[in-house]
C-alpha atoms as a PDB file:
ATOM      1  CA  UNK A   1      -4.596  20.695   0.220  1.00  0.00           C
ATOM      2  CA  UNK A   2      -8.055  19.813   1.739  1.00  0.00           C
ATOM      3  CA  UNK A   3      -8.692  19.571   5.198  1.00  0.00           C
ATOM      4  CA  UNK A   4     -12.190  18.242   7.175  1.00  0.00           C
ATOM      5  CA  UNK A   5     -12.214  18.349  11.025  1.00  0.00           C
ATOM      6  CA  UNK A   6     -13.766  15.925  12.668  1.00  0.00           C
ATOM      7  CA  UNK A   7     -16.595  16.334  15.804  1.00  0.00           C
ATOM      8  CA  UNK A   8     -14.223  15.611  19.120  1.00  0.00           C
ATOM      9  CA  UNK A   9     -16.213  17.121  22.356  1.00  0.00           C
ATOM     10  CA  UNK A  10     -16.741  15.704  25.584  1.00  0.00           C
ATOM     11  CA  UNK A  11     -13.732  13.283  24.430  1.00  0.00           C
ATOM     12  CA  UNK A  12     -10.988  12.430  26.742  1.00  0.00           C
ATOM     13  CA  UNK A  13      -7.494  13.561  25.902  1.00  0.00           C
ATOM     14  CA  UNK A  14      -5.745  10.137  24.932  1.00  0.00           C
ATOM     15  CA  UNK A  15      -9.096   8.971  23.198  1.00  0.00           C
ATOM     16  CA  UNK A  16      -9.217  12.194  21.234  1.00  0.00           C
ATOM     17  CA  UNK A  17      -5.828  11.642  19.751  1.00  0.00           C
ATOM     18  CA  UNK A  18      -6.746   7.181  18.761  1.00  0.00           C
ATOM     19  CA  UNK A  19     -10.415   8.267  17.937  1.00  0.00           C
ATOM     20  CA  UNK A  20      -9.278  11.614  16.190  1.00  0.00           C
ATOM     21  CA  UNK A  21      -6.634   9.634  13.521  1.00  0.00           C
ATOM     22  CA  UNK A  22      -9.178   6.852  13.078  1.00  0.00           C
ATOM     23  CA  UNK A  23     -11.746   9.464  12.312  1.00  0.00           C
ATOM     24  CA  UNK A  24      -9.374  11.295   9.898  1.00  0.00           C
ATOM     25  CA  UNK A  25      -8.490   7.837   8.064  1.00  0.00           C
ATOM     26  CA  UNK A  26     -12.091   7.095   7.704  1.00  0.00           C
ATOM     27  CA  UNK A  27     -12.866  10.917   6.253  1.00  0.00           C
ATOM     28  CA  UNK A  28      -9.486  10.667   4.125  1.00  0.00           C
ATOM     29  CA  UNK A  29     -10.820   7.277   2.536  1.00  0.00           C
ATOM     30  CA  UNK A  30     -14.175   8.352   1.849  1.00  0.00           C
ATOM     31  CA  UNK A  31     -12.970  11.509   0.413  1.00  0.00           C
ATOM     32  CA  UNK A  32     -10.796   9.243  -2.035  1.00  0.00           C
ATOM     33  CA  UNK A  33     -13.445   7.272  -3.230  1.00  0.00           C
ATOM     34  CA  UNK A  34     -15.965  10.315  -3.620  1.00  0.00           C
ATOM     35  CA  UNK A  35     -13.387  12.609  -5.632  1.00  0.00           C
ATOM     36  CA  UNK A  36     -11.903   9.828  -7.930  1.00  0.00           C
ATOM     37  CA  UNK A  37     -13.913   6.921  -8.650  1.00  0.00           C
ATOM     38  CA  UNK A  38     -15.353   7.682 -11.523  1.00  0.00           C
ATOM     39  CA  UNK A  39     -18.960   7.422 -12.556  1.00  0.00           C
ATOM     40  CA  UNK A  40     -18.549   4.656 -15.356  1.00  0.00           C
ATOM     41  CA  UNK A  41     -16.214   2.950 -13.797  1.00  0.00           C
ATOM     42  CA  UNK A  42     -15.912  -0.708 -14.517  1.00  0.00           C
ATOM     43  CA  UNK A  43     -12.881  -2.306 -12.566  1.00  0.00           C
ATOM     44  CA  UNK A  44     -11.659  -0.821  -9.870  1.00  0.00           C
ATOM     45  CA  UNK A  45      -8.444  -2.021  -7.694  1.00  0.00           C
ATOM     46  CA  UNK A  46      -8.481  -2.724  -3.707  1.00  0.00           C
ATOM     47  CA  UNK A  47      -4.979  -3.027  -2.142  1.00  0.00           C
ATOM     48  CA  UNK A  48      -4.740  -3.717   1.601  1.00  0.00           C
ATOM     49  CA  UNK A  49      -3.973  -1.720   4.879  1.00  0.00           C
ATOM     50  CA  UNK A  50      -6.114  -0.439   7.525  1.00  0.00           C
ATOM     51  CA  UNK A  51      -7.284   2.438   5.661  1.00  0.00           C
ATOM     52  CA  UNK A  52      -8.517   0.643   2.584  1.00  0.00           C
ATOM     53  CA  UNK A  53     -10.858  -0.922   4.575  1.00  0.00           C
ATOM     54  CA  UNK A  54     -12.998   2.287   4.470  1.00  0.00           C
ATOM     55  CA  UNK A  55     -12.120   2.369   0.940  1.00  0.00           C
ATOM     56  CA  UNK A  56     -14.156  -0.804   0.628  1.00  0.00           C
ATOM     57  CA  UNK A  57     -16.884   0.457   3.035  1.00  0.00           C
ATOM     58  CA  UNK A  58     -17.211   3.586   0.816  1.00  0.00           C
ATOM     59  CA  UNK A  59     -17.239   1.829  -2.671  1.00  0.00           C
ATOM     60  CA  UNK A  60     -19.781  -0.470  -1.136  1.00  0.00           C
ATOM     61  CA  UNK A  61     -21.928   2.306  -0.502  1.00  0.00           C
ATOM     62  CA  UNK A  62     -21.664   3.804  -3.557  1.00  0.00           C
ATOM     63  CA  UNK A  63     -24.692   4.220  -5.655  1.00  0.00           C
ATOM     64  CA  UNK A  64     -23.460   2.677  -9.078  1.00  0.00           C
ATOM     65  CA  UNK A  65     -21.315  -0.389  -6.762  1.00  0.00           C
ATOM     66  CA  UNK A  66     -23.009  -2.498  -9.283  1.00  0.00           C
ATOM     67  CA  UNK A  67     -21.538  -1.554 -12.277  1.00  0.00           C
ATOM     68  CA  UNK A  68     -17.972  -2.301 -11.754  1.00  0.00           C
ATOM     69  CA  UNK A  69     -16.250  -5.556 -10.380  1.00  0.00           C
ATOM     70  CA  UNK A  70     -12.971  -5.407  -7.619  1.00  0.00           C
ATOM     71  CA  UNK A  71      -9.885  -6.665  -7.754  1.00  0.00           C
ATOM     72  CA  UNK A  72      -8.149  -7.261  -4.797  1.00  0.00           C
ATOM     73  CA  UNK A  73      -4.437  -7.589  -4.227  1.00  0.00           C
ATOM     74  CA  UNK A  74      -4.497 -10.402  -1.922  1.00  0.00           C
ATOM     75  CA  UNK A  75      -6.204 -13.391  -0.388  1.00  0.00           C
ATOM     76  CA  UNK A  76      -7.625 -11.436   2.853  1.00  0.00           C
ATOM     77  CA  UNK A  77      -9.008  -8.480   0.269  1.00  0.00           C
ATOM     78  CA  UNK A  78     -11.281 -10.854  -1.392  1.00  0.00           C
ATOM     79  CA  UNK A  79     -13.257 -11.293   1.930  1.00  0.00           C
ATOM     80  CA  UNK A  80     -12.808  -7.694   2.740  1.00  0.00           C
ATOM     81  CA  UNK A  81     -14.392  -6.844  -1.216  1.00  0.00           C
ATOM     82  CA  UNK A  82     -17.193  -9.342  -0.318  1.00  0.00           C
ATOM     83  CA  UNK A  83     -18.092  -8.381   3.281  1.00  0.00           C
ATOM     84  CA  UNK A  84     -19.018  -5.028   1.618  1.00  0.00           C
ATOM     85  CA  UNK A  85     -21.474  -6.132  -1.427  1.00  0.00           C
ATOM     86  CA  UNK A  86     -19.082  -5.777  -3.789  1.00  0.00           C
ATOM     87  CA  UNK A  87     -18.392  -7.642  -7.052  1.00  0.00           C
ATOM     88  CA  UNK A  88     -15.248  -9.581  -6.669  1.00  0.00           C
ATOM     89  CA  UNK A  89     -13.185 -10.054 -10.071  1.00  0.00           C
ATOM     90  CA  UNK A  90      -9.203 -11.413 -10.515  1.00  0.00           C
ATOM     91  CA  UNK A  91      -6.914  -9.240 -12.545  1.00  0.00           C
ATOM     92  CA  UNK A  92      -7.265 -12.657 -15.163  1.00  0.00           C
ATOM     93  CA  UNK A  93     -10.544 -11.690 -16.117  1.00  0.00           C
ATOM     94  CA  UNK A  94      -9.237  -7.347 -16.339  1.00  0.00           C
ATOM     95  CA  UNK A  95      -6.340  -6.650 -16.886  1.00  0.00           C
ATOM     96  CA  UNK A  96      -6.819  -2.957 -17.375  1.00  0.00           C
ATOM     97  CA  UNK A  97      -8.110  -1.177 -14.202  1.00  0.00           C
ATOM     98  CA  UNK A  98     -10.070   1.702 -14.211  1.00  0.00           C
ATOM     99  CA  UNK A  99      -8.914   3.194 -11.059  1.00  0.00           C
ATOM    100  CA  UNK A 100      -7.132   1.572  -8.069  1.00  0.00           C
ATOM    101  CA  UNK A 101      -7.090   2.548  -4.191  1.00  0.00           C
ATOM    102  CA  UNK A 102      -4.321   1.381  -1.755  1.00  0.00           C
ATOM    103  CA  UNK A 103      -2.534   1.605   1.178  1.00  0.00           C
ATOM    104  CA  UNK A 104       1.577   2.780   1.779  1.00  0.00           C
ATOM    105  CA  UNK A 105       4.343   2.302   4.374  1.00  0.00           C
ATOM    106  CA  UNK A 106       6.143   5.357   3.558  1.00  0.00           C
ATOM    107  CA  UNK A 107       5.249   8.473   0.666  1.00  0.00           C
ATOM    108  CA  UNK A 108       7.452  10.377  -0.429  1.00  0.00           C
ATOM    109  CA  UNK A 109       6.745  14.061  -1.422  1.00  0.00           C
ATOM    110  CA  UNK A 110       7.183  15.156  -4.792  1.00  0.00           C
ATOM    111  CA  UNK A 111       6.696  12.051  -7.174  1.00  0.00           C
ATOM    112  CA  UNK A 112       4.850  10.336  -4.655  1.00  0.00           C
ATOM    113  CA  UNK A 113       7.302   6.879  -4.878  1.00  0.00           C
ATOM    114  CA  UNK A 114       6.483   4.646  -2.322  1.00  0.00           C
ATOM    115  CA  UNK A 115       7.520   1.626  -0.114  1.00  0.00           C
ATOM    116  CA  UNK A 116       4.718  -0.689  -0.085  1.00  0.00           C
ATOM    117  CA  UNK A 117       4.524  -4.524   1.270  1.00  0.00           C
ATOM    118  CA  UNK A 118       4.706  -4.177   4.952  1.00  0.00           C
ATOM    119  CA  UNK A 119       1.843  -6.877   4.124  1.00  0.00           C
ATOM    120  CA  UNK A 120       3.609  -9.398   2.289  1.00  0.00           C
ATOM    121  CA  UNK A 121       1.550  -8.017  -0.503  1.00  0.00           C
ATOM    122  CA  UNK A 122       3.641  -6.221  -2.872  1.00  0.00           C
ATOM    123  CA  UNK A 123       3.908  -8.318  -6.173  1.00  0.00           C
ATOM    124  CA  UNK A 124      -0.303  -8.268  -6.449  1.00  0.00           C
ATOM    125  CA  UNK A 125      -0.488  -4.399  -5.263  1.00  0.00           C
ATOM    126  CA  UNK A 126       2.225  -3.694  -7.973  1.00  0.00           C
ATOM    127  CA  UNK A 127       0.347  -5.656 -10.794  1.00  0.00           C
ATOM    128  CA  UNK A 128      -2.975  -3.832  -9.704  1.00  0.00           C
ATOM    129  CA  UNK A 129      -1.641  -0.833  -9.261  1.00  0.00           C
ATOM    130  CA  UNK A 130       0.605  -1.293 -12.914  1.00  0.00           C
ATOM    131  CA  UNK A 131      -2.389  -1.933 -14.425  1.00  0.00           C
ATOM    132  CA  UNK A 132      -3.919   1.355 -14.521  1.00  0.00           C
ATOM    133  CA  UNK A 133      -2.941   4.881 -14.677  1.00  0.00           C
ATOM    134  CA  UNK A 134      -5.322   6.102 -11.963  1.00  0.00           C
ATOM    135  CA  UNK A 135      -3.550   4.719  -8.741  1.00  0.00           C
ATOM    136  CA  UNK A 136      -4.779   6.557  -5.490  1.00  0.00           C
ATOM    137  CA  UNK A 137      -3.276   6.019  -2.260  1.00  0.00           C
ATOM    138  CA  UNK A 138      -5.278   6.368   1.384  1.00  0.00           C
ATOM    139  CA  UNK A 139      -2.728   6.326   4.466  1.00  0.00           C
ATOM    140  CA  UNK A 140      -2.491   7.789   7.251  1.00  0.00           C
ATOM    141  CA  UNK A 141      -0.160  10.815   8.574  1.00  0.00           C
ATOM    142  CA  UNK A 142       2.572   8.141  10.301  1.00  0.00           C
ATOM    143  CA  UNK A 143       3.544   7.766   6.158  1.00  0.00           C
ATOM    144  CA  UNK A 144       4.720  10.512   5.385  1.00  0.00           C
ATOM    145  CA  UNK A 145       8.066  11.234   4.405  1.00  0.00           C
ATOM    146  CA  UNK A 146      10.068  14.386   5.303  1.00  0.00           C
ATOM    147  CA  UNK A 147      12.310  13.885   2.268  1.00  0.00           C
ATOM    148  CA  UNK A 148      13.422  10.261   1.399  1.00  0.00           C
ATOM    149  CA  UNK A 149      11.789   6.620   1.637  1.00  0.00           C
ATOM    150  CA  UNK A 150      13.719   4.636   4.120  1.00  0.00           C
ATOM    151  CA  UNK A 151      13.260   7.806   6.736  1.00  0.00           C
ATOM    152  CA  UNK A 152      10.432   6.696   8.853  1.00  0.00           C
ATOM    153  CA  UNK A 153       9.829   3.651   7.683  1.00  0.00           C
ATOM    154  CA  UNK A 154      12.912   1.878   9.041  1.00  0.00           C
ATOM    155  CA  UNK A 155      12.218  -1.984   8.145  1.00  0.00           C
ATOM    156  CA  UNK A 156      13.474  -1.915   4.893  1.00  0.00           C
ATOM    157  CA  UNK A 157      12.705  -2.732   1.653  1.00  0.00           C
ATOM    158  CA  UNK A 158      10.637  -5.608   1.176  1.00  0.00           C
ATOM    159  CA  UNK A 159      11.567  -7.710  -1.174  1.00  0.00           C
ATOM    160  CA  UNK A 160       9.545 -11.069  -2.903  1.00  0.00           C
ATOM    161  CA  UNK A 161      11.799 -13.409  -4.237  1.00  0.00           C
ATOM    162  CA  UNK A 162      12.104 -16.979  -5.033  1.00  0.00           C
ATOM    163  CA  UNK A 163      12.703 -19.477  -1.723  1.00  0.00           C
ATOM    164  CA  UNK A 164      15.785 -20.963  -3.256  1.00  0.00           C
ATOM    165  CA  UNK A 165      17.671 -18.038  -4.053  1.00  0.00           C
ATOM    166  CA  UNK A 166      17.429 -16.132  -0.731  1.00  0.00           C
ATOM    167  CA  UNK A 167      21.110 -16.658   0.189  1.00  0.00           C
ATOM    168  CA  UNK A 168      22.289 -15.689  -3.148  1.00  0.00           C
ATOM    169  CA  UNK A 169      19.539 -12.818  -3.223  1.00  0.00           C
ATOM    170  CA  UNK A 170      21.168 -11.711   0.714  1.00  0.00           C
ATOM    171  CA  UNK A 171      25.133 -11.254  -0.380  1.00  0.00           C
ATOM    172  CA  UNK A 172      23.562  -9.174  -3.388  1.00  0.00           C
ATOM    173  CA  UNK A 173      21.810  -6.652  -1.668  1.00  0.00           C
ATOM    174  CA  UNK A 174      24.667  -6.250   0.914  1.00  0.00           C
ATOM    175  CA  UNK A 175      27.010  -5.864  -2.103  1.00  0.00           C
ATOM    176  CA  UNK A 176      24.520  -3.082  -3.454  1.00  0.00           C
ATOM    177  CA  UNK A 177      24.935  -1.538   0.369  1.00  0.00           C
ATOM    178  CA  UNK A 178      21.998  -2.772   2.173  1.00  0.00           C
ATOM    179  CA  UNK A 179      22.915  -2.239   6.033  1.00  0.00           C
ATOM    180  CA  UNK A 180      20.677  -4.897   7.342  1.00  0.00           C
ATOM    181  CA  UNK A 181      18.781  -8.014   5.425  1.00  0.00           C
ATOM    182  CA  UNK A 182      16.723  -9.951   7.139  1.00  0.00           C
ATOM    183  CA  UNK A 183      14.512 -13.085   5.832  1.00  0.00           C
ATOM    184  CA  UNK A 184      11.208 -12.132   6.865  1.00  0.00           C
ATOM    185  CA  UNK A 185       9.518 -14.486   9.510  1.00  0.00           C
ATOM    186  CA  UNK A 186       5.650 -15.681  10.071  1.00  0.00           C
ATOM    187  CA  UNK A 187       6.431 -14.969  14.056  1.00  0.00           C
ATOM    188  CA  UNK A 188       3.913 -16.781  16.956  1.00  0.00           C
ATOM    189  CA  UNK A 189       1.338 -18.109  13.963  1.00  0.00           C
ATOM    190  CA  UNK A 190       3.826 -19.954  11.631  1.00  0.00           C
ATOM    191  CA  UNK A 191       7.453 -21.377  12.164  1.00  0.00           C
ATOM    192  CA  UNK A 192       9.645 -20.541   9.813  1.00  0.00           C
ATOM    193  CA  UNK A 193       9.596 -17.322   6.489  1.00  0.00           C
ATOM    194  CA  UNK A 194       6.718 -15.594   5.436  1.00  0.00           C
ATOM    195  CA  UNK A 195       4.957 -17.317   2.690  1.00  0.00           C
ATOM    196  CA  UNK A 196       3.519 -14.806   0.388  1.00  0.00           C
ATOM    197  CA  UNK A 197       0.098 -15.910  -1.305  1.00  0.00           C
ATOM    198  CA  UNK A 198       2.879 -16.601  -4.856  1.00  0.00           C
ATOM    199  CA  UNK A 199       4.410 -18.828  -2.146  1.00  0.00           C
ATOM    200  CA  UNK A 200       7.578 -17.065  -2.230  1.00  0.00           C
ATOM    201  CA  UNK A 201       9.487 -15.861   0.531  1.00  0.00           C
ATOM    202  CA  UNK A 202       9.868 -11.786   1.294  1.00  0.00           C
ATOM    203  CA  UNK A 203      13.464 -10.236   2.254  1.00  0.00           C
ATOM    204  CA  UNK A 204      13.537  -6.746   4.175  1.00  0.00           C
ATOM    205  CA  UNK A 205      16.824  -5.170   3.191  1.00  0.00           C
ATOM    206  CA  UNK A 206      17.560  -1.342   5.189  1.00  0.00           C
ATOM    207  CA  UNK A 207      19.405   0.712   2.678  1.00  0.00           C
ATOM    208  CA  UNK A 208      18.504   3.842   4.778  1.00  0.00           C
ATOM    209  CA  UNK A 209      18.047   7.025   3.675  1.00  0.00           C
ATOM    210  CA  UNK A 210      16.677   5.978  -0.584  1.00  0.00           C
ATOM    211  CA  UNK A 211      17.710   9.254  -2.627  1.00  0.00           C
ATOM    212  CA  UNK A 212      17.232   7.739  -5.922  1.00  0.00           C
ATOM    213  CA  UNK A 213      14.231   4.676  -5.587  1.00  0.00           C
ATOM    214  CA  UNK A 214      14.089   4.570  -9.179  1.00  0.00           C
ATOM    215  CA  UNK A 215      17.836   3.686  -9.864  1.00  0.00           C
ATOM    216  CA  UNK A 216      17.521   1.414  -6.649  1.00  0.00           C
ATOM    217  CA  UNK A 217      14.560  -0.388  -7.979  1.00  0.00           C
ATOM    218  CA  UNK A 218      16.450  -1.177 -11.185  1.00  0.00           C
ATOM    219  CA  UNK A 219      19.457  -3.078  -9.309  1.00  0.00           C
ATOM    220  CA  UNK A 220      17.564  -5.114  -7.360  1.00  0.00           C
ATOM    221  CA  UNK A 221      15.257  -6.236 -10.077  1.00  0.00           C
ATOM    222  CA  UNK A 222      18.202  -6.973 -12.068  1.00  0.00           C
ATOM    223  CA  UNK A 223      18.879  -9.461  -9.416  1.00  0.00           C
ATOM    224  CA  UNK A 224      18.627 -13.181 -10.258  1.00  0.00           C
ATOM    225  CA  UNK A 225      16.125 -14.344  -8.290  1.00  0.00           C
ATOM    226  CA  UNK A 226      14.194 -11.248  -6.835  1.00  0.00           C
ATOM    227  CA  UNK A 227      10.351 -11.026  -8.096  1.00  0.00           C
ATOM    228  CA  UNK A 228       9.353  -7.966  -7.302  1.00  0.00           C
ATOM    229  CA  UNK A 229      10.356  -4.907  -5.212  1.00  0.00           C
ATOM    230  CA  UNK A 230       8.393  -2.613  -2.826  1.00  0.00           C
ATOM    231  CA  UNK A 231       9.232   0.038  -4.361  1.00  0.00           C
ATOM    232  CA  UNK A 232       6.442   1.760  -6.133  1.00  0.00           C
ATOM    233  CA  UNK A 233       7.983   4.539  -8.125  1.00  0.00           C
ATOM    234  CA  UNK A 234       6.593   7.237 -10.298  1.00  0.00           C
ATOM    235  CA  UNK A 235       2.930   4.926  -9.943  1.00  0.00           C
ATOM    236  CA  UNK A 236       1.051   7.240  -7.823  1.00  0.00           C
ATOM    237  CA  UNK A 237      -0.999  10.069  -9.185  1.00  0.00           C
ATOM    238  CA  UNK A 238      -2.670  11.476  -5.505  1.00  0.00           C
ATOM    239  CA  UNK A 239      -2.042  10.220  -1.503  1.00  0.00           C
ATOM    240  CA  UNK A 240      -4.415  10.917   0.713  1.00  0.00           C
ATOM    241  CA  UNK A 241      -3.616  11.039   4.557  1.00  0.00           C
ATOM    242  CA  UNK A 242      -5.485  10.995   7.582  1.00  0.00           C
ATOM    243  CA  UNK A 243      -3.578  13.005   9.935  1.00  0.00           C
ATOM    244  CA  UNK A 244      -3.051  13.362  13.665  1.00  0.00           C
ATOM    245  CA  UNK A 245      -4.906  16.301  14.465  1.00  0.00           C
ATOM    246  CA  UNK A 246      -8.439  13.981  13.765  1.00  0.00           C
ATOM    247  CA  UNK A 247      -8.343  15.986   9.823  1.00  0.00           C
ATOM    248  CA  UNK A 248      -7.063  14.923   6.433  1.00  0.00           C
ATOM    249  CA  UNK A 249      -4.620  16.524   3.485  1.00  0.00           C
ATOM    250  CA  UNK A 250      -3.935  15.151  -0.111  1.00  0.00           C
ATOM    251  CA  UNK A 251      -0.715  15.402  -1.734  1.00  0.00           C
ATOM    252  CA  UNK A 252      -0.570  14.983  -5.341  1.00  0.00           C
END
């Protein structure tokens, strides 16, 4: 486990505790990108969340940032990947990724499985982060899992699939025992679903405490219908947290 503590003096108490977890994300990312990107790296991956965002400000500072092109795993990472100097590339032109950085919902210890597209993002993070076998996650401490997925990330599982086949895709996952399913919705800034950038719509079904993601995963890809799952298991080879008291910790 590494730690770093971060300068917090004069700082009043309800600042410390914002500034101090913002801090530790920021050392947390940087420390990512400094003890994994490698040196001849070519194409690297850049999924989304508030932490990767100092994932992008660290690769753009890095000394060889022109040697290797970014993918990013959405339409709002391509701006992100540009706004730092960085070479922007599509996972068209690379399919095989050097090394890959993103965010998490929930991590589980152990295998590190994860729930992932909180963002309406998860088909492109999952084809990023399936196309290499370096996968590094930066989150921070709020992710962690005691045990299970599903524990403190209570939304559910997001789920892409096809627009048509949401009803049919809805009695499924209750059959499978999913507690709540709810069609996600664009809120205040668009009536109606979520459109993800595949223009497909995104289901959040709460199967609670997940003691076996893997066998989970299986079912509801075998689903007619269902894209992709946000269920990212045995994909992550380190996590990297910024954590409440302003320092960081890996788990790997």
């Amino acid at each position: 486990m590494l730690r770093n503590t971060s300068n917090r003096l004069f700082t009043p108490l309800r600042t410390i505790a914002m500034s101090g977890v913002e801090s530790a994300k920021k050392i947390a990312a940087y420390k990512a990108v400094e003890e994994n990107l490698p040196g001849d790296a070519k194409v690297v991956g850049v999924g989304s969340g508030s932490t990767v965002v100092y994932v992008a400000e660290r690769l753009g500072q890095m000394a060889n940032k022109n040697q290797f092109v970014c993918i990013p795993t959405g339409f709002q990472l391509k701006q992100l990947i540009l706004d730092n100097g960085l070479t922007l590339g599509t996972i068209e032109q690379y399919p095989t990724i050097d090394i890959a950085f993103d965010g998490a919902d929930e991590v589980s210890p152990g295998k590190l499985d994860l729930i992932k597209g909180g963002g309406a993002c998860l088909f492109q993070e999952k084809l990023v982060a399936s196309a290499t076998d370096n996968f590094v996650v930066v989150a921070d401490f709020r992710k962690k899992s005691p045990q299970y997925l599903g524990t403190n990330w209570n939304k559910g599982v997001p789920i892409e699939v096809v627009p048509n086949s949401w009803v049919y895709v809805t009695r499924r996952l209750k059959e499978l025992g999913a507690k709540q399913v709810i069609l996600r919705q664009g809120g205040s800034a668009k009536a109606g679903p979520v459109i993800t950038d595949n223009n497909n719509f995104l289901i959040d079904a709460d199967f609670g405490s997940i003691k076996d993601p893997a066998a989970l995963n299986t079912k509801l890809l075998a689903i007619v219908g269902v894209v992709e799952t946000g269920l990212f298991v045995n994909m992550t080879k380190k996590v990297y947290f910024g954590d409440e008291d302003g320092t960081h910790s890996v788990w790997q």
